[in-house]
Protein backbone atom coordinates (compact mmCIF):
# COMPACT_ATOMS: atom_id res chain seq x y z
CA UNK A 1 0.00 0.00 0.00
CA UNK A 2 2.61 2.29 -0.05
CA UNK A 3 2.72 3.19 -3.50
CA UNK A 4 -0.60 4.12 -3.02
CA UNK A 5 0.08 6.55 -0.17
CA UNK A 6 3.46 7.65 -1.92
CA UNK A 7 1.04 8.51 -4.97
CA UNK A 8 -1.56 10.32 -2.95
CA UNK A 9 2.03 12.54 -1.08
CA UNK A 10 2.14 14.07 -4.63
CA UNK A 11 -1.27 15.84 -4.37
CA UNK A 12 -1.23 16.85 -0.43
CA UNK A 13 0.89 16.05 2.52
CA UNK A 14 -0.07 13.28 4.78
CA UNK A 15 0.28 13.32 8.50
CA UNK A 16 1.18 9.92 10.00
CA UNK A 17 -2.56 9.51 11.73
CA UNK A 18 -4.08 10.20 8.61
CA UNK A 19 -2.04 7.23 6.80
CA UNK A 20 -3.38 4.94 9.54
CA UNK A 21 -7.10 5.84 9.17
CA UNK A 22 -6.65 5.50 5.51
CA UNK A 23 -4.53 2.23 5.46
CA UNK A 24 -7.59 0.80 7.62
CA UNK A 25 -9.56 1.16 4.89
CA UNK A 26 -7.88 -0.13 2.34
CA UNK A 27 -7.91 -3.61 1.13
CA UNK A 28 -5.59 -5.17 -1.30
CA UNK A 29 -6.80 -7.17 -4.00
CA UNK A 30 -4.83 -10.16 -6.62
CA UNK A 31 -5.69 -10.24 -10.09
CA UNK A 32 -4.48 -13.38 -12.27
CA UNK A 33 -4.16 -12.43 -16.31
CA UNK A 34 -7.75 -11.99 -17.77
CA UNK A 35 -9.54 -11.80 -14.54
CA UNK A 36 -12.22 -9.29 -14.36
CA UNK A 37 -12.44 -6.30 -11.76
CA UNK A 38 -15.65 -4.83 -13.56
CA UNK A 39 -17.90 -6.96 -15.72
CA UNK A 40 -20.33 -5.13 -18.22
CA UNK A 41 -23.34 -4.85 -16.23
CA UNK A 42 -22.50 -4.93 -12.52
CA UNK A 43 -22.23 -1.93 -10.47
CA UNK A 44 -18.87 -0.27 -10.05
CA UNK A 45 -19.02 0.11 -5.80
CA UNK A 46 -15.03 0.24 -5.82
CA UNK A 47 -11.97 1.97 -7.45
CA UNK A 48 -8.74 0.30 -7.65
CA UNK A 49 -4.96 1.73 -7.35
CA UNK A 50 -2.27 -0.35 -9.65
CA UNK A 51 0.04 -1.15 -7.65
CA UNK A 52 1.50 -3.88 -9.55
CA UNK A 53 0.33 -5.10 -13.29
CA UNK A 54 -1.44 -3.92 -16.53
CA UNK A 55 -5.12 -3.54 -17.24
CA UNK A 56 -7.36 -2.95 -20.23
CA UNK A 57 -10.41 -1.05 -20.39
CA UNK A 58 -12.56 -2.63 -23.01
CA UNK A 59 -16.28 -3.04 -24.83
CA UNK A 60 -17.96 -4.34 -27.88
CA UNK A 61 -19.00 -2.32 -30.39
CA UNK A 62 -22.20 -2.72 -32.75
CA UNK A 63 -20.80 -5.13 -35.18
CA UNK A 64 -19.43 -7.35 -31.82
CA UNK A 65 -15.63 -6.60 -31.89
CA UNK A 66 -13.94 -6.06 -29.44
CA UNK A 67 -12.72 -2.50 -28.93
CA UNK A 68 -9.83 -1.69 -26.38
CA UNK A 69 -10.23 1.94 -25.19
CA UNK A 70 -7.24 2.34 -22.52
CA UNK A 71 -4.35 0.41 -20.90
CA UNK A 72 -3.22 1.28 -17.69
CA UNK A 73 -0.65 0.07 -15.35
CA UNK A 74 1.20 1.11 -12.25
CA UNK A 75 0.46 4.37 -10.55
CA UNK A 76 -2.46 4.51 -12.26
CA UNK A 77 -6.50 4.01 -11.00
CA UNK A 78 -8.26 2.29 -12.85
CA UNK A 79 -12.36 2.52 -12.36
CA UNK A 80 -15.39 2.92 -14.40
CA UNK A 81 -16.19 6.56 -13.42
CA UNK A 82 -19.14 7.11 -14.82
CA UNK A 83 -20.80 4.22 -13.35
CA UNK A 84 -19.37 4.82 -9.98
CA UNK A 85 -19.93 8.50 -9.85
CA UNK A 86 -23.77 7.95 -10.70
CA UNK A 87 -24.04 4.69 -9.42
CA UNK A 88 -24.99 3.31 -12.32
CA UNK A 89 -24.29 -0.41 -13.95
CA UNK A 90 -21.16 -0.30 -16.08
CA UNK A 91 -20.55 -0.39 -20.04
CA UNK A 92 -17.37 -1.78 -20.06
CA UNK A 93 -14.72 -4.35 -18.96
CA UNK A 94 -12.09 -3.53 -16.72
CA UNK A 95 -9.74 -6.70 -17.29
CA UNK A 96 -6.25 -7.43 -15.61
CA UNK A 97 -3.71 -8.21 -18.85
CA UNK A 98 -1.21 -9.85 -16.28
CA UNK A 99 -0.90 -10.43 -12.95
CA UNK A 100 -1.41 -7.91 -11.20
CA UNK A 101 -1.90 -6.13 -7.38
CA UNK A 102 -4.10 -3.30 -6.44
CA UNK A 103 -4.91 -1.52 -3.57
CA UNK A 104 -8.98 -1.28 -3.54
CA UNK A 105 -10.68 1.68 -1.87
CA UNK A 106 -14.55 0.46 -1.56
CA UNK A 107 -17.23 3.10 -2.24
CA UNK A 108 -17.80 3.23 1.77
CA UNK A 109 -14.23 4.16 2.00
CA UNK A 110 -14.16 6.58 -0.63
CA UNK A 111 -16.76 8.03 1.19
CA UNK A 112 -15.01 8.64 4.26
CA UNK A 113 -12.05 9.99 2.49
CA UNK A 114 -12.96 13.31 3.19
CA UNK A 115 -13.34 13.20 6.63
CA UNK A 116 -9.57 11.78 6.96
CA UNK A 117 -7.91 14.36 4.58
CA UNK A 118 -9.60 17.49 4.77
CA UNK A 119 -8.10 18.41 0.66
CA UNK A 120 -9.96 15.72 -0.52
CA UNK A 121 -12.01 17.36 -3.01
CA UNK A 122 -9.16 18.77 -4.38
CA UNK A 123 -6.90 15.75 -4.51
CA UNK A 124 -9.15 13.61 -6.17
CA UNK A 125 -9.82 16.46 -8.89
CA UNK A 126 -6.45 16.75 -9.52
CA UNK A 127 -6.26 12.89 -10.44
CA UNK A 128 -9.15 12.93 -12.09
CA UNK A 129 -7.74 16.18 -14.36
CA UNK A 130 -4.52 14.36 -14.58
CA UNK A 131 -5.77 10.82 -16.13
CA UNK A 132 -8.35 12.49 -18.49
CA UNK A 133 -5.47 14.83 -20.09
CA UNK A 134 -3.18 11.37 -20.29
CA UNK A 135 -5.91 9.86 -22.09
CA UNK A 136 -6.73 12.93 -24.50
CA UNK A 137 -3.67 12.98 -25.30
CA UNK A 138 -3.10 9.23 -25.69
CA UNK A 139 -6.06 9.21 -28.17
CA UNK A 140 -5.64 12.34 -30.18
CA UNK A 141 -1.93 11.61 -31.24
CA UNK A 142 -3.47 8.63 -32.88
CA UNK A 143 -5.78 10.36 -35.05
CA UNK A 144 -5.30 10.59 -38.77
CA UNK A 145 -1.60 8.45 -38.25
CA UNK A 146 -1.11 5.33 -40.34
CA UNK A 147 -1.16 2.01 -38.48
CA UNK A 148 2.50 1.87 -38.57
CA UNK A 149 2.87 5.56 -36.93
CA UNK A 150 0.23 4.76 -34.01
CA UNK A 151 2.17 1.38 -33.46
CA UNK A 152 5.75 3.31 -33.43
CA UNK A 153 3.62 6.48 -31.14
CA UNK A 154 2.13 3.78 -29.01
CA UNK A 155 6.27 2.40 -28.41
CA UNK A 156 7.36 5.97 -28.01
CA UNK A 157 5.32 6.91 -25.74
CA UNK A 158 4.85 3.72 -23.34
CA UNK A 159 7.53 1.96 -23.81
CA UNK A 160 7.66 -0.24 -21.03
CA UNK A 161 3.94 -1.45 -21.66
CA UNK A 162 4.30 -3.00 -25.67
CA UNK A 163 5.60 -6.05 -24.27
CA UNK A 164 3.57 -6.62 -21.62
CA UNK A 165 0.27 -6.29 -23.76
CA UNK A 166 -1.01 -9.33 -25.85
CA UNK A 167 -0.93 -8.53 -29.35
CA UNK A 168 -4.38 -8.59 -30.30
CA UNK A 169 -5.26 -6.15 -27.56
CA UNK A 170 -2.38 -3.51 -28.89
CA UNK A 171 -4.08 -4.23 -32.15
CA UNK A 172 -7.13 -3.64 -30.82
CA UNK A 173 -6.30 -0.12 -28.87
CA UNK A 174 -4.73 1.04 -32.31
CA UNK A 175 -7.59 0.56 -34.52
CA UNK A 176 -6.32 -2.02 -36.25
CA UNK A 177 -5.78 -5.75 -37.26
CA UNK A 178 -3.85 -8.31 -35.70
CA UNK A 179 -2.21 -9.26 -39.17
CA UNK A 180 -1.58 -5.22 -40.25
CA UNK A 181 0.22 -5.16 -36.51
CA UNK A 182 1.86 -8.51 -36.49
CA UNK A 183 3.34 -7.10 -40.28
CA UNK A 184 4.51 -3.65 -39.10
CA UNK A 185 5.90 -5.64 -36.17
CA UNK A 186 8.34 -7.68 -38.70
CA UNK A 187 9.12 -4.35 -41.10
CA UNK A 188 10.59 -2.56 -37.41
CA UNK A 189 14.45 -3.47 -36.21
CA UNK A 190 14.15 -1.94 -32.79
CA UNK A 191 17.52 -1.33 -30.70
């Protein structure tokens, strides 16, 4: 759990009573590759800290395929927000891609949050602020690039993560087909 506290020191200072009450709340949670933390349809009641591992936030479009939106690994939260803000049942998959640790706050213990550090509010609008931008910015490099140039973007720009990431759900977050990616794949001589 300290990666979690560590994380939340980067927002606001935290006084030594304040790590206890949150640490009491705090559970940590195992996730084997392809286990679900949020299924399409349940109710999101809890958000979840990456401690350790990769996940994929995923859905289905019209025509059934399967449609990766975000990857995110450690340091990161990873929740459904809209579904946990309004308490409504979620739209997509929140999968872990390997095995992976997090540190769960419950929706009880979110809850209480603000009674155990006063900046709250603020803290969790700063993360909040701080994972949409990642995301924008994740998406919008990608469009109008050729496969090959979101593939080479997508190395640039998280490198430690291509590797980690079957290929057909890096194909999948890119827009395009196993095959096209396993081909640009061959064409590259990385370092």
């Amino acid at each position: 759990m300290e990666s979690f506290i560590q994380y939340l020191k980067s927002f606001t200072p935290l006084y030594a009573d304040q790590i206890d009450a949150l640490t009491a709340l705090l559970t940590l949670e195992k996730l084997q590759p392809n286990e679900y933390l949020l299924e399409v349809g349940m109710y999101c009641n809890k958000i979840a800290f990456i401690q350790q591992g990769v996940f994929r936030i995923y859905f289905y479009n019209n025509e059934g395929e399967e449609i990766t939106r975000y990857f995110l690994a450690e340091n990161q939260f990873v929740v459904d927000l809209n579904a946990f803000n309004n308490q409504v049942v979620s739209s997509e998959y929140i999968q872990s891609v390997t095995d992976s640790e997090v540190v769960i706050l419950s929706r009880t213990a979110f809850d209480q949050m603000s009674t155990i550090i006063p900046e709250w509010d603020k803290v969790i609008k700063a993360i909040t602020e701080k994972a949409l931008m990642e995301k924008l910015f994740n998406r919008s490099n990608m469009v109008g690039q050729s496969a090959k140039s979101k593939y080479l973007d997508f190395l640039t720009t998280h490198p430690k993560l291509a590797n980690r990431i079957p290929l057909g759900h890096l194909a999948s977050y890119l827009g395009i087909k196993q095959q096209s990616l396993s081909r640009i794949r061959k064409e590259i001589v990385l370092p």
